[in-house]
N, C-alpha and C. Protein backbone atom coordinates (compact mmCIF):
# COMPACT_ATOMS: atom_id res chain seq x y z
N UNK A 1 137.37 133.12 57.61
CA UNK A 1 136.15 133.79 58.00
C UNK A 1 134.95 132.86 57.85
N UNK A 2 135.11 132.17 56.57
CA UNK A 2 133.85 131.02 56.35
C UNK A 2 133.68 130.13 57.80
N UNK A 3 134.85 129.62 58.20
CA UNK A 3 134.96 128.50 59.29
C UNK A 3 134.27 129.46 60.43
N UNK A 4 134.73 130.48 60.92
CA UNK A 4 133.84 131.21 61.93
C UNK A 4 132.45 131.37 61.85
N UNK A 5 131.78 131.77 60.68
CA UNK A 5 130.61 131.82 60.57
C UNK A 5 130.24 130.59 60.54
N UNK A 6 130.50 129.55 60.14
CA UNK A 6 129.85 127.92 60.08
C UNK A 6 130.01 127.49 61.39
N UNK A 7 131.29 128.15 62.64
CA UNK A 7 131.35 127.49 63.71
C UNK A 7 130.18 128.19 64.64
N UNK A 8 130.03 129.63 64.34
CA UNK A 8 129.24 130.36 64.75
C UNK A 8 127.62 129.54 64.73
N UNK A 9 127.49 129.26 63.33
CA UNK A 9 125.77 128.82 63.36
C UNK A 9 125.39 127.39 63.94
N UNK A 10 126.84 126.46 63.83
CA UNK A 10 126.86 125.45 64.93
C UNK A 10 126.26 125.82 66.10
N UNK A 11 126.90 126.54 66.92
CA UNK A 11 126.61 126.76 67.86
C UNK A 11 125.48 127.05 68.45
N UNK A 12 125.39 128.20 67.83
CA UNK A 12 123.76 128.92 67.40
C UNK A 12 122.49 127.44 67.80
N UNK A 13 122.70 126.58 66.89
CA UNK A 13 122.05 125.58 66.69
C UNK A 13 121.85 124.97 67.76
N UNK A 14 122.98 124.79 68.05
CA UNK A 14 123.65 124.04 69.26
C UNK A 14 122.55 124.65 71.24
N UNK A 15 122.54 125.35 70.87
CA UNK A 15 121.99 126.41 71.96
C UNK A 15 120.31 126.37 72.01
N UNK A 16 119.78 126.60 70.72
CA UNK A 16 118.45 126.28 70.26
C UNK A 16 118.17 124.84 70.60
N UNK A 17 118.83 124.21 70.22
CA UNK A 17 118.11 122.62 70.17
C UNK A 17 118.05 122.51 71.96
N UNK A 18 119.12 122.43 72.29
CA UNK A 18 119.00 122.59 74.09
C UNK A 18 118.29 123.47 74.78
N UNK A 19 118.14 124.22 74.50
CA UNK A 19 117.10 125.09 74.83
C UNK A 19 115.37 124.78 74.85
N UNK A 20 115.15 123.75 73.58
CA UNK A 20 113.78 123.37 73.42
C UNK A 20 113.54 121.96 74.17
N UNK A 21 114.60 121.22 74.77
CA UNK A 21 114.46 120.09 75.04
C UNK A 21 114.04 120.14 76.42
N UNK A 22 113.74 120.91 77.26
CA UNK A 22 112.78 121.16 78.63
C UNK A 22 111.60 121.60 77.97
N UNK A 23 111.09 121.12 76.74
CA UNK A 23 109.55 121.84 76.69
C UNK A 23 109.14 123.14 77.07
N UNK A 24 109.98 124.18 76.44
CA UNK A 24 109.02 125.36 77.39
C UNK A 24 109.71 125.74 78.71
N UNK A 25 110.31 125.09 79.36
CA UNK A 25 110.44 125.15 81.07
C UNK A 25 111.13 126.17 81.05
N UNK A 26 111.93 126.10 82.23
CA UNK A 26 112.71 127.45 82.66
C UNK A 26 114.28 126.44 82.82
N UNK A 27 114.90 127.22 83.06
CA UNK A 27 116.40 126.88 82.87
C UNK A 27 116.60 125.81 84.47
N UNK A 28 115.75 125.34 84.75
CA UNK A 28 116.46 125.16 85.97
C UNK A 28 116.35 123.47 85.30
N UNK A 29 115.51 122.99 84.44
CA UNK A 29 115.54 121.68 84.36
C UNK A 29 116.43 121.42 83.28
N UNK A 30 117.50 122.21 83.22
CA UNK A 30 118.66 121.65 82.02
C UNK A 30 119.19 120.76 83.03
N UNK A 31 119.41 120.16 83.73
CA UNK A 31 120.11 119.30 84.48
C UNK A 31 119.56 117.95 84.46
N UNK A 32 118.31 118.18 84.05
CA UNK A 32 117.43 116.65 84.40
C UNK A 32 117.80 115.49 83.80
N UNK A 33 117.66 115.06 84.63
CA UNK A 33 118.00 113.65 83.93
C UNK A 33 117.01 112.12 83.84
N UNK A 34 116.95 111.59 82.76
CA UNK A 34 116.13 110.49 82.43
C UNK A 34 116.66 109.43 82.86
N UNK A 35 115.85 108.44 84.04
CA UNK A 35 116.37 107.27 84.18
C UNK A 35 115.69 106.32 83.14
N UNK A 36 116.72 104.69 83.41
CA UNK A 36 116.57 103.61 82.25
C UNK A 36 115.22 103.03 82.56
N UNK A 37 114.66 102.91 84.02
CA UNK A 37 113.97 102.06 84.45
C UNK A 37 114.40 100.64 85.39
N UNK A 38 115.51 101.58 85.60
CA UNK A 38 116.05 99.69 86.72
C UNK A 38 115.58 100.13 87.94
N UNK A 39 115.40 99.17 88.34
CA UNK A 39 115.08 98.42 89.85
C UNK A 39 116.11 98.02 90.35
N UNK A 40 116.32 98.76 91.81
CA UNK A 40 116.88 98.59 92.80
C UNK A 40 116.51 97.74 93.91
N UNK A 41 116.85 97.06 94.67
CA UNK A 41 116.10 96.03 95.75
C UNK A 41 117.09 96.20 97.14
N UNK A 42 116.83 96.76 98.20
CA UNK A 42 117.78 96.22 99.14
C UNK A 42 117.40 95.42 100.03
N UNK A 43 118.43 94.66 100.58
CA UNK A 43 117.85 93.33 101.30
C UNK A 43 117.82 94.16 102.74
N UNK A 44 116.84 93.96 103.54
CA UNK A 44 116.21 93.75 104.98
C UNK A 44 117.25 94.25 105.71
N UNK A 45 118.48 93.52 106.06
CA UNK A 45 119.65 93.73 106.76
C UNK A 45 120.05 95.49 106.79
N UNK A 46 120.02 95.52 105.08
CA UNK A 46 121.26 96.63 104.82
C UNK A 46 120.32 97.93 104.43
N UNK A 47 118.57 98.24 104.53
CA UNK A 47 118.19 99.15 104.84
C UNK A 47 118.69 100.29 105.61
N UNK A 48 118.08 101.75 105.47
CA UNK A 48 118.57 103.05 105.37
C UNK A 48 116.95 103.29 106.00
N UNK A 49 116.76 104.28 107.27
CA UNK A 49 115.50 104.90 107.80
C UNK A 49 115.30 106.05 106.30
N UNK A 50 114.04 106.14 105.74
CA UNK A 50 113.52 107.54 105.13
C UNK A 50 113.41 108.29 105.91
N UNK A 51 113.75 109.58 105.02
CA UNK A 51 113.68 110.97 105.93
C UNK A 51 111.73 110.60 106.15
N UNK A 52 111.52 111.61 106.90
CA UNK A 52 109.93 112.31 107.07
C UNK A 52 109.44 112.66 106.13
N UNK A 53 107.99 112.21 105.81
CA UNK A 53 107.12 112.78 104.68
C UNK A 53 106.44 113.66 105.20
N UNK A 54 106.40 114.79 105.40
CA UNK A 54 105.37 116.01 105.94
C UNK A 54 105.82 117.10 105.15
N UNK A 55 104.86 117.90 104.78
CA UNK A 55 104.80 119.25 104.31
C UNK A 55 103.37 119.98 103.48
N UNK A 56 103.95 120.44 103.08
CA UNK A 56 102.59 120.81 102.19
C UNK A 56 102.39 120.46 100.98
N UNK A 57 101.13 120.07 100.74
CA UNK A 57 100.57 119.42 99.62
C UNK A 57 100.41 120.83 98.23
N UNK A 58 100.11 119.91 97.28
CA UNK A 58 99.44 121.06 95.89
C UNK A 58 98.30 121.23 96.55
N UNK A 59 97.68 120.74 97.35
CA UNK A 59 96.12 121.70 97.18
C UNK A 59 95.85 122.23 98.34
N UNK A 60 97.20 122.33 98.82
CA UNK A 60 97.33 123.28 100.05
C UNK A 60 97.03 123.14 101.23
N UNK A 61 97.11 121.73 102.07
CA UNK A 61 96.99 121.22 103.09
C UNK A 61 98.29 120.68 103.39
N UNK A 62 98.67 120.96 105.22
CA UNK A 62 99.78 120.43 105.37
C UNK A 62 99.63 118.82 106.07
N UNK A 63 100.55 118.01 105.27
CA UNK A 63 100.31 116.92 105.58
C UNK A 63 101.52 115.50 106.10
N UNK A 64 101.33 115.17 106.95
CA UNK A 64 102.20 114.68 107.61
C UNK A 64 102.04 113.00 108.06
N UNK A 65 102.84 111.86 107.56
CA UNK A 65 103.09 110.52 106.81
C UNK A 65 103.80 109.86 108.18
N UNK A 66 103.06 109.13 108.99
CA UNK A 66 103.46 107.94 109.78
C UNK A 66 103.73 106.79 109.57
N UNK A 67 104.91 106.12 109.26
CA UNK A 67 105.35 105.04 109.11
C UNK A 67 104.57 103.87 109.17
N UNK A 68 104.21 103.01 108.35
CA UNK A 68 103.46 101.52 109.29
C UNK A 68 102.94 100.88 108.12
N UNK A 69 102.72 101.21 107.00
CA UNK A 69 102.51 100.39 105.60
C UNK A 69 103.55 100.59 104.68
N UNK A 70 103.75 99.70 103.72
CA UNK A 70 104.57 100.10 102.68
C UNK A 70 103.91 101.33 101.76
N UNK A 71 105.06 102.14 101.42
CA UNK A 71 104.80 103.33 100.97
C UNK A 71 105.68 103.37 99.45
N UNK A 72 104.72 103.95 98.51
CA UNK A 72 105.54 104.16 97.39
C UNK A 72 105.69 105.73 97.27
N UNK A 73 106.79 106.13 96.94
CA UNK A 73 107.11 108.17 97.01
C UNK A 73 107.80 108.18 95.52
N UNK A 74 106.52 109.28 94.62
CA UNK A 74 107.04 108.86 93.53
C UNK A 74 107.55 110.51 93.46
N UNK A 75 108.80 110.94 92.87
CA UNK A 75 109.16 112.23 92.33
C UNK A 75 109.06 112.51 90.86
N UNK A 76 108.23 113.73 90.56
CA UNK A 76 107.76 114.30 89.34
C UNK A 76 107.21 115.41 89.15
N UNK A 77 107.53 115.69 87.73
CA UNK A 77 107.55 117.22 87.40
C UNK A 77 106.16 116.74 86.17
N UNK A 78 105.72 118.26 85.96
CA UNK A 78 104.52 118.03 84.72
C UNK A 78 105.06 117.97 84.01
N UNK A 79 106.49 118.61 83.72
CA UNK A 79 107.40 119.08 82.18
C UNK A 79 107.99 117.77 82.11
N UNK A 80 107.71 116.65 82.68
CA UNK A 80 108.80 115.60 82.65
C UNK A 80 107.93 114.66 81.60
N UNK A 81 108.50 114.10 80.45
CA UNK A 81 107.33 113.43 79.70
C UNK A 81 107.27 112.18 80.16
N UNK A 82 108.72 110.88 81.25
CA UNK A 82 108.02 110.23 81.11
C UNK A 82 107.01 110.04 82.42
N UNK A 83 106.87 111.25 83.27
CA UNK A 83 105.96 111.39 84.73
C UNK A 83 105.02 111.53 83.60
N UNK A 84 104.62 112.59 82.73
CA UNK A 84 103.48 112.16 82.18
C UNK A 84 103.25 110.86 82.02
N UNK A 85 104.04 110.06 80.94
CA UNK A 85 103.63 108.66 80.40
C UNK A 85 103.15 107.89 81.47
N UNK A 86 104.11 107.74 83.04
CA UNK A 86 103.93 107.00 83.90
C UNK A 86 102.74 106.96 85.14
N UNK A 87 101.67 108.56 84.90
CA UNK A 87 101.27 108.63 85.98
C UNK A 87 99.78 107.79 85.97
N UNK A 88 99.15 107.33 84.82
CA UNK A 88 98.46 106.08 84.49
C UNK A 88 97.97 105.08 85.32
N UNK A 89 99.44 104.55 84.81
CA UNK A 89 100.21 103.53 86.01
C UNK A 89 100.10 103.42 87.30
N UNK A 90 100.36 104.57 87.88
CA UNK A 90 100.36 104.66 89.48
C UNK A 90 99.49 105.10 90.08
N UNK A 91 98.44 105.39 88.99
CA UNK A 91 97.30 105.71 89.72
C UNK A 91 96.22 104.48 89.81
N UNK A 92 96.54 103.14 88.33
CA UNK A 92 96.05 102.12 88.60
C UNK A 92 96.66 101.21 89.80
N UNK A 93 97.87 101.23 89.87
CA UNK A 93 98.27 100.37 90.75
C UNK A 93 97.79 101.25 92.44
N UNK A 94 98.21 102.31 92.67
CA UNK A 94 97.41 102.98 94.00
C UNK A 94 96.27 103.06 93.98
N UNK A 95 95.47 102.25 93.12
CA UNK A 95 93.82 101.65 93.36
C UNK A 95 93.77 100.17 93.45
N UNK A 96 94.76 99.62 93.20
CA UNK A 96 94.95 98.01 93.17
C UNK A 96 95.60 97.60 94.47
N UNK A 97 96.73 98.34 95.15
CA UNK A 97 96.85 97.90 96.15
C UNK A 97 96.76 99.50 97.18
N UNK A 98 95.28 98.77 97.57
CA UNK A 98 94.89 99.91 98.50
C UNK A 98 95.46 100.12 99.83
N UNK A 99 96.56 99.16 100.04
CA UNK A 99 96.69 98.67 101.59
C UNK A 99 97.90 99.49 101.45
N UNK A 100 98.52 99.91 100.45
CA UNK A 100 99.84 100.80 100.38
C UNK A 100 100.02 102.44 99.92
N UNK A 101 100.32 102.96 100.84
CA UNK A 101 100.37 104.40 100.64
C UNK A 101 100.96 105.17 99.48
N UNK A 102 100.24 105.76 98.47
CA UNK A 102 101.42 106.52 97.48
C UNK A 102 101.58 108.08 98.13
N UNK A 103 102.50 108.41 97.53
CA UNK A 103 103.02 109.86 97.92
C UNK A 103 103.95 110.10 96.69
N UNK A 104 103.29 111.22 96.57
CA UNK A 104 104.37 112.11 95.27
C UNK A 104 105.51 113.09 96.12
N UNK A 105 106.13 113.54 94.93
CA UNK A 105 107.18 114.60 95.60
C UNK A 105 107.22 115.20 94.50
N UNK A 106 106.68 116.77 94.28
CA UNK A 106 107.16 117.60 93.33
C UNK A 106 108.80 118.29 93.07
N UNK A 107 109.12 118.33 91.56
CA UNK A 107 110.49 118.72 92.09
C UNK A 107 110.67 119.39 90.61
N UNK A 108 111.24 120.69 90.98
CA UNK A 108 111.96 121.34 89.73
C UNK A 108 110.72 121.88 88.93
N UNK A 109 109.51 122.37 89.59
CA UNK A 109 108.11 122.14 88.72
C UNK A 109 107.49 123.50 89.63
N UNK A 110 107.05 124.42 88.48
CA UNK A 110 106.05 125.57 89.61
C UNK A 110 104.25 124.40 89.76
N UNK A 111 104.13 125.32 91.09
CA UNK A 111 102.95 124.29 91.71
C UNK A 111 101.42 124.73 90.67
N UNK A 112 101.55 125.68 90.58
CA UNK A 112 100.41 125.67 89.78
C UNK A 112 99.99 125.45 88.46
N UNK A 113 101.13 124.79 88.08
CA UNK A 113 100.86 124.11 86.73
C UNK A 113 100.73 122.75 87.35
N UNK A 114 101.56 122.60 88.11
CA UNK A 114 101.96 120.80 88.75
C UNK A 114 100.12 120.18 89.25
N UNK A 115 99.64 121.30 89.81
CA UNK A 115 98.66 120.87 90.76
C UNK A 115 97.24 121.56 89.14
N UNK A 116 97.51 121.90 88.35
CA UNK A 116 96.08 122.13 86.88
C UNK A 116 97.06 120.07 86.48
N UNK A 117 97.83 119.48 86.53
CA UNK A 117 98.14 118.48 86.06
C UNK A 117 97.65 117.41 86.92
N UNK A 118 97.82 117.37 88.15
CA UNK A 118 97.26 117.09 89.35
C UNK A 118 95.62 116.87 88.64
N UNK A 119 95.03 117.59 88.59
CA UNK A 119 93.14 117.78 88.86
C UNK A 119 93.13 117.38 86.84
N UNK A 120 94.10 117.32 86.09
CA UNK A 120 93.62 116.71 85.22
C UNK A 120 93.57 115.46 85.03
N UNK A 121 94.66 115.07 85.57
CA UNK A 121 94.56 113.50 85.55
C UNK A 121 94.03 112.54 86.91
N UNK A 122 93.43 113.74 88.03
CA UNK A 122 92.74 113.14 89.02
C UNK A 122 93.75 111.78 90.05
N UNK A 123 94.65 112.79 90.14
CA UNK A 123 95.57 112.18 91.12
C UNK A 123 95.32 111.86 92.02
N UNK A 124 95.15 110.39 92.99
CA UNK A 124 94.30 110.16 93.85
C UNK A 124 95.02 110.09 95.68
N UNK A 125 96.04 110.41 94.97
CA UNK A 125 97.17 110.23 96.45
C UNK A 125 97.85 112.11 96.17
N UNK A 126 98.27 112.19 97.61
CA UNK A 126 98.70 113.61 98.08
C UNK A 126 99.98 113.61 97.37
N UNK A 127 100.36 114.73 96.81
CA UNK A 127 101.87 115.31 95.83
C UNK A 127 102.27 116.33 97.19
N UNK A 128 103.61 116.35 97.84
CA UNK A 128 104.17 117.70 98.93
C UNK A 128 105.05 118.19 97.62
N UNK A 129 104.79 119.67 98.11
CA UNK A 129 105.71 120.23 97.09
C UNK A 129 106.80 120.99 98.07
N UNK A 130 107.56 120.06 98.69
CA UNK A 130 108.65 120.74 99.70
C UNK A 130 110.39 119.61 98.98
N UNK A 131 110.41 119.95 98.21
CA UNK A 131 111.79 118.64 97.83
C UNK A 131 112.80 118.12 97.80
N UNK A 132 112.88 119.20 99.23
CA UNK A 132 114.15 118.88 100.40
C UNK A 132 113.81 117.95 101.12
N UNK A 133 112.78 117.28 100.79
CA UNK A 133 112.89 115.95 101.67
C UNK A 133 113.59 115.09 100.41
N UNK A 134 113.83 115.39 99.36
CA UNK A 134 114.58 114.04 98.64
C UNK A 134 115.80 114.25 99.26
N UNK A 135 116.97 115.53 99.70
CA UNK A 135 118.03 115.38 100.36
C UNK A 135 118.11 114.00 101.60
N UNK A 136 116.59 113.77 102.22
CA UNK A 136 116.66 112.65 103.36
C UNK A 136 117.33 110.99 102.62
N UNK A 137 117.47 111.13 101.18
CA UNK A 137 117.73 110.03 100.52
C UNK A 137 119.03 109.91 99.91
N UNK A 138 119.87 110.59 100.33
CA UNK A 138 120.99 110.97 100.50
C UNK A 138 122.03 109.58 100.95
N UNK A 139 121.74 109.09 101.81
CA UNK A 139 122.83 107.89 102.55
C UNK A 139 121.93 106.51 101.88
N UNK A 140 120.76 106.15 101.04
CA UNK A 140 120.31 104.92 100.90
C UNK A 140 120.37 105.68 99.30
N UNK A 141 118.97 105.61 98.94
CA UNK A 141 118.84 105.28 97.59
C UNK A 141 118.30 107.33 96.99
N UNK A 142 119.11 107.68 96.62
CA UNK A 142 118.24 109.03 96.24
C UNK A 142 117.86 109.07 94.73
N UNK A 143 117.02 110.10 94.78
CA UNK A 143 116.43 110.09 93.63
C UNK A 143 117.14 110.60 92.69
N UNK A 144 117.59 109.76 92.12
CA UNK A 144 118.78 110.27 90.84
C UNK A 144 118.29 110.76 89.30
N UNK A 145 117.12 110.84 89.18
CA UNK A 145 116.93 110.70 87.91
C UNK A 145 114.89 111.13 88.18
N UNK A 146 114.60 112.06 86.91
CA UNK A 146 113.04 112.26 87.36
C UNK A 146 112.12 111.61 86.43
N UNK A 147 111.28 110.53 86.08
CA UNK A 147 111.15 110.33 87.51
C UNK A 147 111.93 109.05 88.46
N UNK A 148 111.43 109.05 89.24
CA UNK A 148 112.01 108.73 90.62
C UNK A 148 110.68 108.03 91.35
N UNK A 149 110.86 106.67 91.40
CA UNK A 149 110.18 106.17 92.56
C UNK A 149 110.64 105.16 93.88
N UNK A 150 110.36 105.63 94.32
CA UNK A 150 111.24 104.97 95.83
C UNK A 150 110.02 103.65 96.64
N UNK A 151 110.44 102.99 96.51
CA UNK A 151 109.31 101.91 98.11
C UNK A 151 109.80 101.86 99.49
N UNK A 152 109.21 102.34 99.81
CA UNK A 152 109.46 102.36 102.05
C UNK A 152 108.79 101.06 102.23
N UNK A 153 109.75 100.27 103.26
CA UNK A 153 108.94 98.90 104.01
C UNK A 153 108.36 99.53 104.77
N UNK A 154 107.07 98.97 105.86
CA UNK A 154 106.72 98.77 106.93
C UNK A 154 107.41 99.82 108.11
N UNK A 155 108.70 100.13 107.71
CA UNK A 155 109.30 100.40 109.04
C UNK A 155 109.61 101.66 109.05
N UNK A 156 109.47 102.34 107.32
CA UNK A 156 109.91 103.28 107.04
C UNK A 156 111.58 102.95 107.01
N UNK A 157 111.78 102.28 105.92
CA UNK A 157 112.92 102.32 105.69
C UNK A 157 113.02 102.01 104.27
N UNK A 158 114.44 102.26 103.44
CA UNK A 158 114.36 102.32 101.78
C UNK A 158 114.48 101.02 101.72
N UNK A 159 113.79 100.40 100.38
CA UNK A 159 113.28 99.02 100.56
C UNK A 159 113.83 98.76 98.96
N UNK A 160 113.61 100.06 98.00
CA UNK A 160 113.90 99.99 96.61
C UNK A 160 113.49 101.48 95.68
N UNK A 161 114.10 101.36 94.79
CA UNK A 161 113.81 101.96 93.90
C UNK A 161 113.94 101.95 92.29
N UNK A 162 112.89 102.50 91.58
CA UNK A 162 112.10 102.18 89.94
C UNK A 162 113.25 103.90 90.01
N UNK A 163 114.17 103.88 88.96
CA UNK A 163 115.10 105.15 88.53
C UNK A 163 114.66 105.41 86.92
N UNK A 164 113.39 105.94 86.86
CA UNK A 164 113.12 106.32 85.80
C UNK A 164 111.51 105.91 86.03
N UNK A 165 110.97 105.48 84.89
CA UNK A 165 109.49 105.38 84.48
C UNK A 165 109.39 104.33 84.71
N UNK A 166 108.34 103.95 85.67
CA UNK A 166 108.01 102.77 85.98
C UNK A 166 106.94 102.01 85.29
N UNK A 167 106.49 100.83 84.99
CA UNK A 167 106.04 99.78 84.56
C UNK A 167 105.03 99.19 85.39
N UNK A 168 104.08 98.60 85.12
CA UNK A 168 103.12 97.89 86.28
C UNK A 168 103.24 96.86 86.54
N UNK A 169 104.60 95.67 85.39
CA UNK A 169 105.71 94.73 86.20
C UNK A 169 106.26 95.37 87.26
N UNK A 170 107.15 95.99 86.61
CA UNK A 170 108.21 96.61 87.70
C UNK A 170 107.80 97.03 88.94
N UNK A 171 107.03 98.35 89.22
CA UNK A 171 106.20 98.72 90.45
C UNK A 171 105.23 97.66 91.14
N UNK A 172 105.40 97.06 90.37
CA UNK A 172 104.17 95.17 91.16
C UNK A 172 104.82 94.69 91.83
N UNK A 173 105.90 93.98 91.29
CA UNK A 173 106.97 93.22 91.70
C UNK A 173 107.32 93.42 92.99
N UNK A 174 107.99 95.24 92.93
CA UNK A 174 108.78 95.34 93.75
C UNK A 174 107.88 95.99 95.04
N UNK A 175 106.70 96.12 94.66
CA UNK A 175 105.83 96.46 96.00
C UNK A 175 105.22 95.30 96.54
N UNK A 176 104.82 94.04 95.60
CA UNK A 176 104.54 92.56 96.32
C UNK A 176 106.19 92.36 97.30
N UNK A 177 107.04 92.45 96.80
CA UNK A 177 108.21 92.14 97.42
C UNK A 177 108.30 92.74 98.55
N UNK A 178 107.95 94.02 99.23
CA UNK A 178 108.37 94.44 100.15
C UNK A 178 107.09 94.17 100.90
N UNK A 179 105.78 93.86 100.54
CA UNK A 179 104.84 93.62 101.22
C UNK A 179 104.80 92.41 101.64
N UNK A 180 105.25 91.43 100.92
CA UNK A 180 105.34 90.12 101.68
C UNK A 180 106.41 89.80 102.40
N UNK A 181 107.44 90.75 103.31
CA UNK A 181 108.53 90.62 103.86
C UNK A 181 107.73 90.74 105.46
């Protein structure tokens, strides 16, 4: 009987601790997953077209992304701590290189917390909260892990991707890289 009750409060435990590790969220982000931070690169040749960036934004404009600069598409949730840690970052570097488009992708996140996170940290590039366009990343590089940042060349095609929290090495690097191609 002892062993049942001790396997019992295991569990118990067991359930609680997982339970608190989405911060608050709702059950849908037990799945999430934290990337390491590697960088992906594909060479020129062996590129994949991105799906379409159009839909609707957090602040409620529909908005729709024509191919022709390099584009960074970053995916993130507010509940995600390291999209918190990382969004800094991408908001210095999408003021540093102005010549390249950022785009968010909300995912797994209700919008009206996403978009009070949005106007607190004065996000300066458009977030779509439609995130069936990450399915378009499906045959090249998808977003495996939140967050998730992807680089489009020039042509609209997958060029690379930061699988986790990116760095202002890392996101430099690999956006000088596709810009000087």
């Amino acid at each position: 009987m002892k062993s049942l009750y001790k396997a019992s409060i295991v569990a118990l435990i067991a359930i609680v601790l997982t339970s608190c590790s989405g911060a608050g969220t709702s059950s849908t982000q037990v799945s999430y997953v934290s990337g390491n931070g590697s960088v992906t690169y594909i060479q020129t040749a062996d590129r994949t077209q991105a799906p379409a960036l159009a839909g609707m934004t957090l602040s409620g404009k529909n908005y729709s992304y024509a191919f022709g600069r390099v584009t960074v598409l970053n995916v993130w949730a507010s509940w995600c701590a390291p999209c918190r840690a990382e969004i800094p970052t991408l908001i210095a570097l999408s003021k540093k290189y102005n010549e390249v488009t950022f785009i968010g992708v909300l995912t797994r996140d209700n919008p009206p917390t996403a978009e009070a996170f949005q106007r607190r940290f004065e996000i300066p590039y458009p977030t779509l909260i439609d995130d069936s366009i990450l399915l378009g990343f499906k045959g090249s590089l998808p977003a495996n892990a939140i967050p998730t940042t992807v680089v489009i060349d020039r042509n609209g095609r997958v060029a690379g991707r930061i699988s986790g929290e990116v760095t202002v090495a890392s996101l430099s690097t690999l956006i000088e890289q596709v810009s000087s191609e």
